[in-house]
PDB file of N, CA and C in Angstrom:
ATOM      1  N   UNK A   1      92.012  99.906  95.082  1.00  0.00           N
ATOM      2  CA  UNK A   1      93.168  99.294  95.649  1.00  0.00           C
ATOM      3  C   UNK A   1      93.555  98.105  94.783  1.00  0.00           C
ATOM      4  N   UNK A   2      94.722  97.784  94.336  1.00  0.00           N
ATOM      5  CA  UNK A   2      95.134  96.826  93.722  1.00  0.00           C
ATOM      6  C   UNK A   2      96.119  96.128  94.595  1.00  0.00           C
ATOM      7  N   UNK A   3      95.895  94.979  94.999  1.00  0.00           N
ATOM      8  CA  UNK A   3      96.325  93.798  95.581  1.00  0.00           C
ATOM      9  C   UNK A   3      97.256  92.813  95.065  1.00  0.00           C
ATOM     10  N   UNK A   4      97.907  91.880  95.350  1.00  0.00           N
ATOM     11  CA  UNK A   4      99.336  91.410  95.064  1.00  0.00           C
ATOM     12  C   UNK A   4      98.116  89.851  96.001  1.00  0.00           C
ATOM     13  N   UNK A   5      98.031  89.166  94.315  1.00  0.00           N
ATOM     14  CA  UNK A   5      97.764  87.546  95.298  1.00  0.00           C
ATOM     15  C   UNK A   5      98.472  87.142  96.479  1.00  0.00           C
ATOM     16  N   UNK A   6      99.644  86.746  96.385  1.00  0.00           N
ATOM     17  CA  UNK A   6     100.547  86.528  97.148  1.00  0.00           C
ATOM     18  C   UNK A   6     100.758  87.278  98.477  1.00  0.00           C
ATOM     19  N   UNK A   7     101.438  86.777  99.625  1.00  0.00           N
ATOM     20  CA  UNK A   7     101.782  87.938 100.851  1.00  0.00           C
ATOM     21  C   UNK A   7     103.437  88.164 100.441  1.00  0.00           C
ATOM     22  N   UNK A   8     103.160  89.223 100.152  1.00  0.00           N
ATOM     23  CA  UNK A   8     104.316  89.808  99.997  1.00  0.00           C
ATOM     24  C   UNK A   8     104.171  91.157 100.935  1.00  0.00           C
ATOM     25  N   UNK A   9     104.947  91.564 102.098  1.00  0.00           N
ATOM     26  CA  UNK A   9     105.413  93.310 102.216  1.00  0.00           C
ATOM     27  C   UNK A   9     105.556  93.834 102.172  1.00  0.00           C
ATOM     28  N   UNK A  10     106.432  93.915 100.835  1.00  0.00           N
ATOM     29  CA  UNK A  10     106.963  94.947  99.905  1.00  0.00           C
ATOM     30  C   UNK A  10     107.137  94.935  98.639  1.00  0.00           C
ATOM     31  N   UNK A  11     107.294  96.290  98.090  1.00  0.00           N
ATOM     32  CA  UNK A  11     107.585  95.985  96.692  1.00  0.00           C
ATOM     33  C   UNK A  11     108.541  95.266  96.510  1.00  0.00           C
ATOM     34  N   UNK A  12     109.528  95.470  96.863  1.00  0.00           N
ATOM     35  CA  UNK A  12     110.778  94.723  96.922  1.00  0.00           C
ATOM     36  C   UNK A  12     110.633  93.169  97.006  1.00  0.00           C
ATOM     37  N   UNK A  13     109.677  93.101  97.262  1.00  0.00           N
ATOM     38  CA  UNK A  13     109.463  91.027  97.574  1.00  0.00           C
ATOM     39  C   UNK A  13     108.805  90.586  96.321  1.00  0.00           C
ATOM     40  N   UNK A  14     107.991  91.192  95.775  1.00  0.00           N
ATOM     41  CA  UNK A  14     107.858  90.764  94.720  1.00  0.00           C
ATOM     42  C   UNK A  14     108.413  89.719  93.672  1.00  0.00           C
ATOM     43  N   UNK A  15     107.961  89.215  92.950  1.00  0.00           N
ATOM     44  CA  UNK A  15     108.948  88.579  91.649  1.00  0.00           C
ATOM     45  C   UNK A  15     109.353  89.037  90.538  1.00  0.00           C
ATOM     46  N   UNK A  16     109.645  88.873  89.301  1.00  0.00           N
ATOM     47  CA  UNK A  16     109.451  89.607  88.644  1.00  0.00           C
ATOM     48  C   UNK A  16     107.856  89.465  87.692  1.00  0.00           C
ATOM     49  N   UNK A  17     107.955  88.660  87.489  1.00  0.00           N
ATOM     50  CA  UNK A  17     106.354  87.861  86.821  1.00  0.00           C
ATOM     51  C   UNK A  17     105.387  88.718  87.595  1.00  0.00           C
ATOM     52  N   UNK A  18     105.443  89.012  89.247  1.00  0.00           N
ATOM     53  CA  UNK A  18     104.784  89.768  89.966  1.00  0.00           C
ATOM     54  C   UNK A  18     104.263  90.952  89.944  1.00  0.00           C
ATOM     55  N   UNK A  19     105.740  91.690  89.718  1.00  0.00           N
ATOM     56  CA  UNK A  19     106.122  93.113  89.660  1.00  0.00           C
ATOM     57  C   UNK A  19     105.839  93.750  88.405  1.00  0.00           C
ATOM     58  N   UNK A  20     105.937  92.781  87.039  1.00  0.00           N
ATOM     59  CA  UNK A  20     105.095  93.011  85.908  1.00  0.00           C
ATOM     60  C   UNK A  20     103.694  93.054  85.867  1.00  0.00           C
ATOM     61  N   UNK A  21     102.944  92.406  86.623  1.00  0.00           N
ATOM     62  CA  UNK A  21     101.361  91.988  86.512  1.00  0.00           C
ATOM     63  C   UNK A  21     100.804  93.114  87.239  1.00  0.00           C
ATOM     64  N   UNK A  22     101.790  93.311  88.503  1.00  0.00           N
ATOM     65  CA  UNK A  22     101.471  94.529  89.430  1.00  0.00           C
ATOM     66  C   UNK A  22     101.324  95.982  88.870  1.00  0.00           C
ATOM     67  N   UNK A  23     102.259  96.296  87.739  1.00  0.00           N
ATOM     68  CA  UNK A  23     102.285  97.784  87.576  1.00  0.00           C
ATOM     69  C   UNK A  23     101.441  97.647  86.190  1.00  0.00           C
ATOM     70  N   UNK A  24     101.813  96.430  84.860  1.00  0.00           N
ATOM     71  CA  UNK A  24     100.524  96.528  84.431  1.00  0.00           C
ATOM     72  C   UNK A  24      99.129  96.777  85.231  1.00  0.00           C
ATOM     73  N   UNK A  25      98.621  96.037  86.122  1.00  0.00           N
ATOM     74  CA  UNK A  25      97.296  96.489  86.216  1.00  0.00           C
ATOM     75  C   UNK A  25      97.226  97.711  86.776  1.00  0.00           C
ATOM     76  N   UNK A  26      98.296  98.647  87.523  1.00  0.00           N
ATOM     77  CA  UNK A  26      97.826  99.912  87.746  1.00  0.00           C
ATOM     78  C   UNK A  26      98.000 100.866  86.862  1.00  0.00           C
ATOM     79  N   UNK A  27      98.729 100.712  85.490  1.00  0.00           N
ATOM     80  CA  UNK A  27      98.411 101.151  84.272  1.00  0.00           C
ATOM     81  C   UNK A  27      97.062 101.415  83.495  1.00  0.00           C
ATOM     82  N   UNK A  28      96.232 100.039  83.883  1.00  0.00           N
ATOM     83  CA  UNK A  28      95.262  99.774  83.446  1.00  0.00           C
ATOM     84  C   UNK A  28      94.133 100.329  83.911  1.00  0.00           C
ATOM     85  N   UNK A  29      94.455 100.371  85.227  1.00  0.00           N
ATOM     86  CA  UNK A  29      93.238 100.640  86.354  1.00  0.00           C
ATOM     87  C   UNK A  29      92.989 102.891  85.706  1.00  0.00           C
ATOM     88  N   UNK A  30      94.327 103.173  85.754  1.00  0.00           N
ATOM     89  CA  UNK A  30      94.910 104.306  85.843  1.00  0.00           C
ATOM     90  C   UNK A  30      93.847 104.921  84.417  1.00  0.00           C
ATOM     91  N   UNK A  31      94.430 104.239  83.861  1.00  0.00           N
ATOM     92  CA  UNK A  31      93.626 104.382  82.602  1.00  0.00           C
ATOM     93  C   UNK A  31      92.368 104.505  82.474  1.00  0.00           C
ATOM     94  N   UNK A  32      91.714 103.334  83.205  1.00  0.00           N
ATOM     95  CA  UNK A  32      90.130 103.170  83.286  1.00  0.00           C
ATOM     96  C   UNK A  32      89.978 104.680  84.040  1.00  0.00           C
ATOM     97  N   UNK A  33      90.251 104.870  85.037  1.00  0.00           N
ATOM     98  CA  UNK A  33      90.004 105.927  85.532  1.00  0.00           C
ATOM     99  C   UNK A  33      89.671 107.700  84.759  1.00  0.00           C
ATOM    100  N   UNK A  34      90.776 107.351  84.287  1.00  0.00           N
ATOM    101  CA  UNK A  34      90.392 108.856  83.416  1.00  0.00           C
ATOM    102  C   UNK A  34      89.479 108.737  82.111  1.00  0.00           C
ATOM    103  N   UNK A  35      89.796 107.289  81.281  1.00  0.00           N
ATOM    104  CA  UNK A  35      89.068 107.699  80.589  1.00  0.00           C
ATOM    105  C   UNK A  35      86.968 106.754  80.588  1.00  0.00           C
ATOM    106  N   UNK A  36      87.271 106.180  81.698  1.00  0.00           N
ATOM    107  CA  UNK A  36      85.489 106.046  81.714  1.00  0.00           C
ATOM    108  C   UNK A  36      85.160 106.639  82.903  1.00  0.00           C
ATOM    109  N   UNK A  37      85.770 107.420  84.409  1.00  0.00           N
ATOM    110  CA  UNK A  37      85.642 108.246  85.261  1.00  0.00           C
ATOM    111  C   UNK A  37      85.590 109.516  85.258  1.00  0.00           C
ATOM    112  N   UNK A  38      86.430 109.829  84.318  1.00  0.00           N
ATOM    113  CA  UNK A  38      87.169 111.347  83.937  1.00  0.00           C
ATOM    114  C   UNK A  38      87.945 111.904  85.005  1.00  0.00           C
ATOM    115  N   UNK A  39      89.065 110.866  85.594  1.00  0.00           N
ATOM    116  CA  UNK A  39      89.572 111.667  86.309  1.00  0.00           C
ATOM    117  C   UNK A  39      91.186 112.096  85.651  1.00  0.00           C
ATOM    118  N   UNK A  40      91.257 113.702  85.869  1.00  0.00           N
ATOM    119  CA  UNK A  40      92.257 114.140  85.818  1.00  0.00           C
ATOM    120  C   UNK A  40      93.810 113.932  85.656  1.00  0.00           C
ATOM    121  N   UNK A  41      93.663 113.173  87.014  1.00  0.00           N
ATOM    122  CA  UNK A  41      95.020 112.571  87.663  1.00  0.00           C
ATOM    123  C   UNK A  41      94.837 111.636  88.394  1.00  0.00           C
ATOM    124  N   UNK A  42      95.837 110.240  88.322  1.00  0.00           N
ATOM    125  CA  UNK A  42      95.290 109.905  89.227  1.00  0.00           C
ATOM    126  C   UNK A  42      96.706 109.282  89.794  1.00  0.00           C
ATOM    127  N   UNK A  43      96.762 109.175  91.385  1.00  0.00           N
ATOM    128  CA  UNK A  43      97.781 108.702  92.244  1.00  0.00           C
ATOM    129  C   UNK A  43      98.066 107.732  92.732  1.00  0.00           C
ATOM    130  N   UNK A  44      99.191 107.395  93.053  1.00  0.00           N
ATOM    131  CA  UNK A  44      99.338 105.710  93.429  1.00  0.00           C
ATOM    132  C   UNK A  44     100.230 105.789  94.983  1.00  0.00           C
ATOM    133  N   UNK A  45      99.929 105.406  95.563  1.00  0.00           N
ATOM    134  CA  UNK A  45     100.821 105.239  96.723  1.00  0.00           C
ATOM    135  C   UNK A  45     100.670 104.050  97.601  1.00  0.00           C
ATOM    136  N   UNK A  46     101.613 103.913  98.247  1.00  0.00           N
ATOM    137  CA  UNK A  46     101.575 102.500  99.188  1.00  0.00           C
ATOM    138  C   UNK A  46     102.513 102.585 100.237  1.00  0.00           C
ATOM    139  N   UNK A  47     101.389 102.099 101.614  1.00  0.00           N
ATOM    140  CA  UNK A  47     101.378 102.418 102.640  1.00  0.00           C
ATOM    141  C   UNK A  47     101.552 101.290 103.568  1.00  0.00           C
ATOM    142  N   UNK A  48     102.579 100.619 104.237  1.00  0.00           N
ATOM    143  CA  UNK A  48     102.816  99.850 104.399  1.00  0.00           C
ATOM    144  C   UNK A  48     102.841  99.676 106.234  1.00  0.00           C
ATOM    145  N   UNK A  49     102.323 100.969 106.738  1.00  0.00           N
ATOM    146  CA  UNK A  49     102.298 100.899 108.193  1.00  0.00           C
ATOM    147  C   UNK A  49     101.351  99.995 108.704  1.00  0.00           C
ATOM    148  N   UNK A  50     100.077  99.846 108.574  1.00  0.00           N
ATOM    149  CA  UNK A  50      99.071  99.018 109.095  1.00  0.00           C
ATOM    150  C   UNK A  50      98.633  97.526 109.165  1.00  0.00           C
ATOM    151  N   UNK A  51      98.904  97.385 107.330  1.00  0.00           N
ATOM    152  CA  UNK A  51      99.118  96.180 107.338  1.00  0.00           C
ATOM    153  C   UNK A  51     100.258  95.565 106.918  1.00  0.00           C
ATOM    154  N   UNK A  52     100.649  94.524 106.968  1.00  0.00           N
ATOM    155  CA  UNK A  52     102.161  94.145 106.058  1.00  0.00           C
ATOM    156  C   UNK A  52     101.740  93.462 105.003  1.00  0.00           C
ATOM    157  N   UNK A  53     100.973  93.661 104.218  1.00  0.00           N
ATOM    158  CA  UNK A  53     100.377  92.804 103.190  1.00  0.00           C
ATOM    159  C   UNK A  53     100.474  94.284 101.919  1.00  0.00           C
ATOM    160  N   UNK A  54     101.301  93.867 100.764  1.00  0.00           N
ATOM    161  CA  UNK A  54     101.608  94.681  99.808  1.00  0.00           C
ATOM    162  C   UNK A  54     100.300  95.139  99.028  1.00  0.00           C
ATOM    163  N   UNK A  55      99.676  96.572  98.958  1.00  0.00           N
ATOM    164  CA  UNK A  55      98.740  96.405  98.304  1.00  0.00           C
ATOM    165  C   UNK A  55      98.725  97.858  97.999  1.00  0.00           C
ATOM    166  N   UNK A  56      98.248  98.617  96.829  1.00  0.00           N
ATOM    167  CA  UNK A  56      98.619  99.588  96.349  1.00  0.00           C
ATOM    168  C   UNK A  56      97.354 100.451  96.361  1.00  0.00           C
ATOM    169  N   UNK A  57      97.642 101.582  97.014  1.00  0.00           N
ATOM    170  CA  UNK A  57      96.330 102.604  97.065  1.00  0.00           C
ATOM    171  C   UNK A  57      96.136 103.292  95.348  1.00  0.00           C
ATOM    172  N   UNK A  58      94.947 103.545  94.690  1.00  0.00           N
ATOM    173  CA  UNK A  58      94.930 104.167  93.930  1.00  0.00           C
ATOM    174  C   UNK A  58      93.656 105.122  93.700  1.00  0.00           C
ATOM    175  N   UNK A  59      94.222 106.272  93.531  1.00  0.00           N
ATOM    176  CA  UNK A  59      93.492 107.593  94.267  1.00  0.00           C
ATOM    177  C   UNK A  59      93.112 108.598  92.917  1.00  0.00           C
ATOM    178  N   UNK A  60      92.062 108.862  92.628  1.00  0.00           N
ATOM    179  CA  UNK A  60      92.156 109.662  91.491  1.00  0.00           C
ATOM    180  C   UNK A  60      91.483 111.011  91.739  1.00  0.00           C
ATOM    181  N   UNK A  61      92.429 111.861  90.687  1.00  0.00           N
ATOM    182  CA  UNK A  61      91.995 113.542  91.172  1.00  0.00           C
ATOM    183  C   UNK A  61      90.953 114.028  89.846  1.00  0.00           C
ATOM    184  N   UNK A  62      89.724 114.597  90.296  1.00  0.00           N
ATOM    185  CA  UNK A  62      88.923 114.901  88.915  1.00  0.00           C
ATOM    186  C   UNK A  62      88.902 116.131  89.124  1.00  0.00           C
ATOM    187  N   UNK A  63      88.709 117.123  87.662  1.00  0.00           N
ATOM    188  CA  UNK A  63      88.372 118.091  87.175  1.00  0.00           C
ATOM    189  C   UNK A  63      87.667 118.972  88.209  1.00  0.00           C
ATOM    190  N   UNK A  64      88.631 120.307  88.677  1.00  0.00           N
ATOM    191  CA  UNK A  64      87.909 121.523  89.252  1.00  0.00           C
ATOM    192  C   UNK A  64      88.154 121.130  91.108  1.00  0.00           C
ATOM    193  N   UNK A  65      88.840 120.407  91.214  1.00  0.00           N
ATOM    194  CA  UNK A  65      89.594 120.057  92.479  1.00  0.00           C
ATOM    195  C   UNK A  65      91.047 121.183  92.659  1.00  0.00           C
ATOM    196  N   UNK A  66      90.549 121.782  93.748  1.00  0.00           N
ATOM    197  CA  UNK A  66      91.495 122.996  94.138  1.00  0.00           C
ATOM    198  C   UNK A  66      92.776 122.495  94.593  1.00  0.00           C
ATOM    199  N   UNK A  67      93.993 123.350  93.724  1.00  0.00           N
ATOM    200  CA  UNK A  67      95.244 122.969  93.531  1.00  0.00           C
ATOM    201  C   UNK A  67      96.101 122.841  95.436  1.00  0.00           C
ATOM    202  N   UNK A  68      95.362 122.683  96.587  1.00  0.00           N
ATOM    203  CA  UNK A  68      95.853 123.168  97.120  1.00  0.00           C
ATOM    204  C   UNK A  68      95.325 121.370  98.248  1.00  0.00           C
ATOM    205  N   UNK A  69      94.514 120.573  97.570  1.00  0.00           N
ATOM    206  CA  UNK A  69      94.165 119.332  97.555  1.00  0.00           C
ATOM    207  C   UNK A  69      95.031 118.103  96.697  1.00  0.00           C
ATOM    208  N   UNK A  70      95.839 118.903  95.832  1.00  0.00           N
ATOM    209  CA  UNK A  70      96.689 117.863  94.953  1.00  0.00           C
ATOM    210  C   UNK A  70      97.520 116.922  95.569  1.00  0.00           C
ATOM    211  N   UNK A  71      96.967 116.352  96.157  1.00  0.00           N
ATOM    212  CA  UNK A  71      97.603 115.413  96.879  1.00  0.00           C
ATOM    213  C   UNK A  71      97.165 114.134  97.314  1.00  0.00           C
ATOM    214  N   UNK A  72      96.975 112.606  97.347  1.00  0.00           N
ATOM    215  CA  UNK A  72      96.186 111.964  97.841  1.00  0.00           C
ATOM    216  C   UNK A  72      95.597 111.930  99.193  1.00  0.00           C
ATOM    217  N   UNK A  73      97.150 112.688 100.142  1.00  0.00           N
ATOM    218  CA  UNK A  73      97.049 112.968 101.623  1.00  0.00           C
ATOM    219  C   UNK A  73      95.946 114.108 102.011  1.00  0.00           C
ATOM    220  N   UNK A  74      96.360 115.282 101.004  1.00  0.00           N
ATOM    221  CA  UNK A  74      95.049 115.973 101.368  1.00  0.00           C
ATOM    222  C   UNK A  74      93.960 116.268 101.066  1.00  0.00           C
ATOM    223  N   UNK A  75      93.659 115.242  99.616  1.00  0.00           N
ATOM    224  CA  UNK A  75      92.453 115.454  99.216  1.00  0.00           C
ATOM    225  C   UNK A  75      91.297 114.572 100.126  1.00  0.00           C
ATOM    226  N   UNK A  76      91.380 114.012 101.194  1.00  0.00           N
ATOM    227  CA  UNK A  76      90.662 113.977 102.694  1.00  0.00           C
ATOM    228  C   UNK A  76      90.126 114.911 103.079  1.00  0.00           C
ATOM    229  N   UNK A  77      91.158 115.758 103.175  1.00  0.00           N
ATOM    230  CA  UNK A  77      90.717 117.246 103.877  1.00  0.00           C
ATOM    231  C   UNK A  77      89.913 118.238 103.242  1.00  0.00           C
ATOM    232  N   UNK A  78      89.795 117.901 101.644  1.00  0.00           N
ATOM    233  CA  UNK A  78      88.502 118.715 101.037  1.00  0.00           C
ATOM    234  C   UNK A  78      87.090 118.543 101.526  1.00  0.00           C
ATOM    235  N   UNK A  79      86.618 118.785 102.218  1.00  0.00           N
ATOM    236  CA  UNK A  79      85.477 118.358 102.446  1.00  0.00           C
ATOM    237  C   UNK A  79      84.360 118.433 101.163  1.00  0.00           C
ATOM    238  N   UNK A  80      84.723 118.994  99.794  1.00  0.00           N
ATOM    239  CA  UNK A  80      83.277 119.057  99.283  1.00  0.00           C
ATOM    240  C   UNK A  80      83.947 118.234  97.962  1.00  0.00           C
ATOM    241  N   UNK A  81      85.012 117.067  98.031  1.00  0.00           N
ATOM    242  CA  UNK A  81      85.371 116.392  97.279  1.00  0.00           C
ATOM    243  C   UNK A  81      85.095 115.279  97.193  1.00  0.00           C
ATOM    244  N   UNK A  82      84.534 114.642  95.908  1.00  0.00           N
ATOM    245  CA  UNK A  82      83.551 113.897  95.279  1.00  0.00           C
ATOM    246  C   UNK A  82      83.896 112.441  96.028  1.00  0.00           C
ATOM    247  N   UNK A  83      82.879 111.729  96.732  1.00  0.00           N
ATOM    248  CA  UNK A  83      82.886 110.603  96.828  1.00  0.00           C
ATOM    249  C   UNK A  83      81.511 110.195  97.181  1.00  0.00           C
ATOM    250  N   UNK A  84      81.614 108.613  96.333  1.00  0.00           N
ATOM    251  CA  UNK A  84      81.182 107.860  96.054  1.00  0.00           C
ATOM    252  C   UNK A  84      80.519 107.030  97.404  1.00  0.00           C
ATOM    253  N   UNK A  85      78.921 106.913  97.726  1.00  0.00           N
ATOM    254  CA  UNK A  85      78.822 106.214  98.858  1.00  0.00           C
ATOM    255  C   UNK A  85      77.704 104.928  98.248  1.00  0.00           C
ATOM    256  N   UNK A  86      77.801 103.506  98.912  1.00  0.00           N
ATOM    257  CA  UNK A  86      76.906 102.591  98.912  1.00  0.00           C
ATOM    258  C   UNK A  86      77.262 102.575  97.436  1.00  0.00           C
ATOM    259  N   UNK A  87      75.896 102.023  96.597  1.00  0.00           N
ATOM    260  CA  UNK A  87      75.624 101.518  95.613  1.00  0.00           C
ATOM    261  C   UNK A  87      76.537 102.261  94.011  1.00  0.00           C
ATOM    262  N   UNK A  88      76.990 104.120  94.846  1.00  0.00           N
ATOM    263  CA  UNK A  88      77.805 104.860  93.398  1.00  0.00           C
ATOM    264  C   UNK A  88      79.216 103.769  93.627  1.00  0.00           C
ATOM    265  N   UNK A  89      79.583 103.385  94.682  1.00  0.00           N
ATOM    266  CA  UNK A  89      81.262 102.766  94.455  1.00  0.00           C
ATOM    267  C   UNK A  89      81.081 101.209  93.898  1.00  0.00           C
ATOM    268  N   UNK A  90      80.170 100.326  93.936  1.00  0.00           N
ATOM    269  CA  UNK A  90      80.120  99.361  93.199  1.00  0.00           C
ATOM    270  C   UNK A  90      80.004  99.706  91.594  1.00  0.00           C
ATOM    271  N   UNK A  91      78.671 100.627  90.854  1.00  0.00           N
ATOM    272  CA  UNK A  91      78.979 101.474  90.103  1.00  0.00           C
ATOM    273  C   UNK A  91      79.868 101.444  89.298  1.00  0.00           C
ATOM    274  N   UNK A  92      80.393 101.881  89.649  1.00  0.00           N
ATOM    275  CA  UNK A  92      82.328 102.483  89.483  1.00  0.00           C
ATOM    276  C   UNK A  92      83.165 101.471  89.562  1.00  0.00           C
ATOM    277  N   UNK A  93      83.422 100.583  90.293  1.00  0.00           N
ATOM    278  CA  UNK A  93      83.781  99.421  90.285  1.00  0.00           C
ATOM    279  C   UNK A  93      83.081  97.899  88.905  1.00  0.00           C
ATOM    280  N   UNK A  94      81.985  98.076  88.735  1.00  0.00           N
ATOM    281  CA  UNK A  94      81.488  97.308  87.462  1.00  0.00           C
ATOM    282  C   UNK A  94      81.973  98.294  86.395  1.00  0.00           C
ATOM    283  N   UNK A  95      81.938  99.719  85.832  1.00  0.00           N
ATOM    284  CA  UNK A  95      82.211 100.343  84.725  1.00  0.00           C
ATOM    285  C   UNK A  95      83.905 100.094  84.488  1.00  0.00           C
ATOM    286  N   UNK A  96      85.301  99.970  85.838  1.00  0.00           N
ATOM    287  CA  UNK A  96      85.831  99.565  85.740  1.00  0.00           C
ATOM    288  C   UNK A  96      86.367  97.965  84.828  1.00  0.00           C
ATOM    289  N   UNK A  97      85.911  97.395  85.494  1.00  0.00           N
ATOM    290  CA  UNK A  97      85.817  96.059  85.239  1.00  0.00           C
ATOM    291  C   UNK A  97      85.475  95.577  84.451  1.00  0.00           C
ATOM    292  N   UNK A  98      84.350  96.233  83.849  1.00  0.00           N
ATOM    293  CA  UNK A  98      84.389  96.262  82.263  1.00  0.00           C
ATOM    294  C   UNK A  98      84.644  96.824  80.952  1.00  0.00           C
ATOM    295  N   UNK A  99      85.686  98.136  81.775  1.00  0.00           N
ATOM    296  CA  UNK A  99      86.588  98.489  80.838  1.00  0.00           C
ATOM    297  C   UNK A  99      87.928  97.699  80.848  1.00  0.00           C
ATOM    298  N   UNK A 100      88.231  97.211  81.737  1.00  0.00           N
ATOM    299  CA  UNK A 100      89.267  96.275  81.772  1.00  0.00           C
ATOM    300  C   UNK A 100      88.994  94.767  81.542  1.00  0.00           C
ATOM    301  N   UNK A 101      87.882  94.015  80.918  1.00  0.00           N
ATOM    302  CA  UNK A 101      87.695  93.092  79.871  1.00  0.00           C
ATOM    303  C   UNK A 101      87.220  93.428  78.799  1.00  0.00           C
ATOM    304  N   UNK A 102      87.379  94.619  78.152  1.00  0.00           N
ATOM    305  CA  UNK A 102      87.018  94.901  76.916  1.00  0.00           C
ATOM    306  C   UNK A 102      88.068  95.716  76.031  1.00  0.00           C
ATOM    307  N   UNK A 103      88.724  96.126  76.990  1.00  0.00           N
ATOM    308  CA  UNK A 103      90.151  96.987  76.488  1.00  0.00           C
ATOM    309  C   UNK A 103      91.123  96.661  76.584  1.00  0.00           C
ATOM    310  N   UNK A 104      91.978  95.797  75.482  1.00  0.00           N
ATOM    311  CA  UNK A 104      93.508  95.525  75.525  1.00  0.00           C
ATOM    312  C   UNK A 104      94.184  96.621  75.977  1.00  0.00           C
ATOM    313  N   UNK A 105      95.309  95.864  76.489  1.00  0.00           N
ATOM    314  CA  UNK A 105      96.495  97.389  76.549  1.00  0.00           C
ATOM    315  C   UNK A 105      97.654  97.432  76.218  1.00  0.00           C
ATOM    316  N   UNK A 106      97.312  97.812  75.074  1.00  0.00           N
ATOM    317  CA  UNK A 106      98.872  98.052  73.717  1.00  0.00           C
ATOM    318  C   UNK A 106      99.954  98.375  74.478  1.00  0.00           C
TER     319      UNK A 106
END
Protein backbone atom coordinates (compact mmCIF):
# COMPACT_ATOMS: atom_id res chain seq x y z
CA UNK A 1 0.00 0.00 0.00
CA UNK A 2 1.40 3.34 -0.75
CA UNK A 3 0.21 6.18 1.37
CA UNK A 4 -0.08 10.00 0.74
CA UNK A 5 1.64 11.83 4.08
CA UNK A 6 -0.90 14.22 4.08
CA UNK A 7 -4.97 13.59 4.57
CA UNK A 8 -6.04 13.94 1.51
CA UNK A 9 -9.45 11.81 0.02
CA UNK A 10 -8.77 11.85 -3.14
CA UNK A 11 -6.73 11.83 -5.90
CA UNK A 12 -8.06 14.84 -6.89
CA UNK A 13 -6.86 16.67 -3.57
CA UNK A 14 -3.65 16.11 -4.05
CA UNK A 15 -0.98 18.79 -5.09
CA UNK A 16 0.96 18.67 -7.66
CA UNK A 17 4.46 18.13 -5.82
CA UNK A 18 2.04 15.34 -4.30
CA UNK A 19 0.64 13.75 -7.23
CA UNK A 20 4.26 13.55 -8.65
CA UNK A 21 5.85 11.80 -5.52
CA UNK A 22 2.62 9.67 -5.48
CA UNK A 23 2.78 7.97 -8.91
CA UNK A 24 6.60 8.08 -8.87
CA UNK A 25 6.67 5.80 -5.97
CA UNK A 26 4.12 3.43 -7.47
CA UNK A 27 6.34 3.26 -10.47
CA UNK A 28 8.94 2.31 -8.26
CA UNK A 29 7.24 0.02 -5.98
CA UNK A 30 5.76 -1.56 -9.42
CA UNK A 31 9.03 -2.12 -10.51
CA UNK A 32 10.49 -3.58 -7.36
CA UNK A 33 7.86 -5.96 -7.68
CA UNK A 34 8.54 -7.67 -10.81
CA UNK A 35 11.86 -7.38 -10.92
CA UNK A 36 13.13 -8.61 -7.22
CA UNK A 37 9.46 -10.53 -6.65
CA UNK A 38 8.90 -11.70 -10.12
CA UNK A 39 5.70 -10.61 -10.40
CA UNK A 40 4.08 -10.65 -13.71
CA UNK A 41 1.71 -7.86 -13.37
CA UNK A 42 1.09 -5.85 -11.09
CA UNK A 43 -2.22 -3.64 -10.16
CA UNK A 44 -3.04 -0.51 -8.64
CA UNK A 45 -6.32 0.47 -7.41
CA UNK A 46 -7.89 2.75 -4.86
CA UNK A 47 -10.63 2.32 -2.78
CA UNK A 48 -11.99 4.99 -1.13
CA UNK A 49 -15.19 3.47 0.65
CA UNK A 50 -13.83 2.66 4.15
CA UNK A 51 -11.55 5.00 4.84
CA UNK A 52 -11.33 8.65 3.55
CA UNK A 53 -7.70 8.78 3.80
CA UNK A 54 -6.06 8.55 0.10
CA UNK A 55 -3.97 5.53 -0.08
CA UNK A 56 -3.26 3.29 -2.97
CA UNK A 57 -3.67 -0.55 -3.03
CA UNK A 58 -0.89 -2.30 -4.87
CA UNK A 59 -1.52 -5.84 -5.87
CA UNK A 60 0.79 -7.97 -7.85
CA UNK A 61 -0.04 -10.94 -10.24
CA UNK A 62 2.88 -13.73 -10.49
CA UNK A 63 3.61 -16.29 -13.03
CA UNK A 64 1.08 -19.38 -13.64
CA UNK A 65 -1.94 -17.52 -11.97
CA UNK A 66 -5.10 -18.64 -13.90
CA UNK A 67 -6.38 -16.09 -16.42
CA UNK A 68 -9.69 -16.22 -14.91
CA UNK A 69 -8.09 -14.51 -11.40
CA UNK A 70 -6.70 -11.48 -13.45
CA UNK A 71 -7.99 -9.26 -11.47
CA UNK A 72 -7.07 -7.71 -8.06
CA UNK A 73 -10.91 -8.30 -7.07
CA UNK A 74 -10.65 -11.83 -7.82
CA UNK A 75 -7.48 -12.92 -7.19
CA UNK A 76 -9.05 -13.36 -3.34
CA UNK A 77 -11.04 -15.89 -4.65
CA UNK A 78 -8.09 -18.14 -5.80
CA UNK A 79 -7.70 -20.01 -3.04
CA UNK A 80 -4.25 -21.64 -3.91
CA UNK A 81 -2.79 -18.06 -4.67
CA UNK A 82 0.48 -17.18 -3.23
CA UNK A 83 0.51 -15.32 -0.03
CA UNK A 84 2.79 -14.31 2.16
CA UNK A 85 2.09 -14.93 6.07
CA UNK A 86 4.05 -13.48 9.37
CA UNK A 87 7.71 -13.18 8.93
CA UNK A 88 7.50 -14.01 4.44
CA UNK A 89 5.61 -10.28 4.25
CA UNK A 90 8.22 -8.36 6.24
CA UNK A 91 10.68 -10.36 3.94
CA UNK A 92 9.29 -8.85 1.04
CA UNK A 93 8.86 -5.69 2.45
CA UNK A 94 12.92 -5.32 3.48
CA UNK A 95 13.92 -6.82 -0.26
CA UNK A 96 11.60 -3.97 -1.35
CA UNK A 97 13.08 -1.31 0.46
CA UNK A 98 16.15 -2.08 -0.48
CA UNK A 99 15.61 -2.15 -3.87
CA UNK A 100 14.23 1.16 -3.61
CA UNK A 101 17.51 2.71 -1.86
CA UNK A 102 19.73 1.22 -4.17
CA UNK A 103 17.96 1.77 -7.47
CA UNK A 104 17.60 5.17 -9.10
CA UNK A 105 14.77 5.63 -11.39
CA UNK A 106 15.78 6.99 -14.74
Amino acid sequence: MIDLKRHAPELGDMTAEEAKAFCLMMARVSRALTEVEGAEHVYSMVSGNSVSHLHMHIVPRYPNTPRKYWSPMELNEWAEAPKGIGNEITEVCLRIKEYLEVTPYD
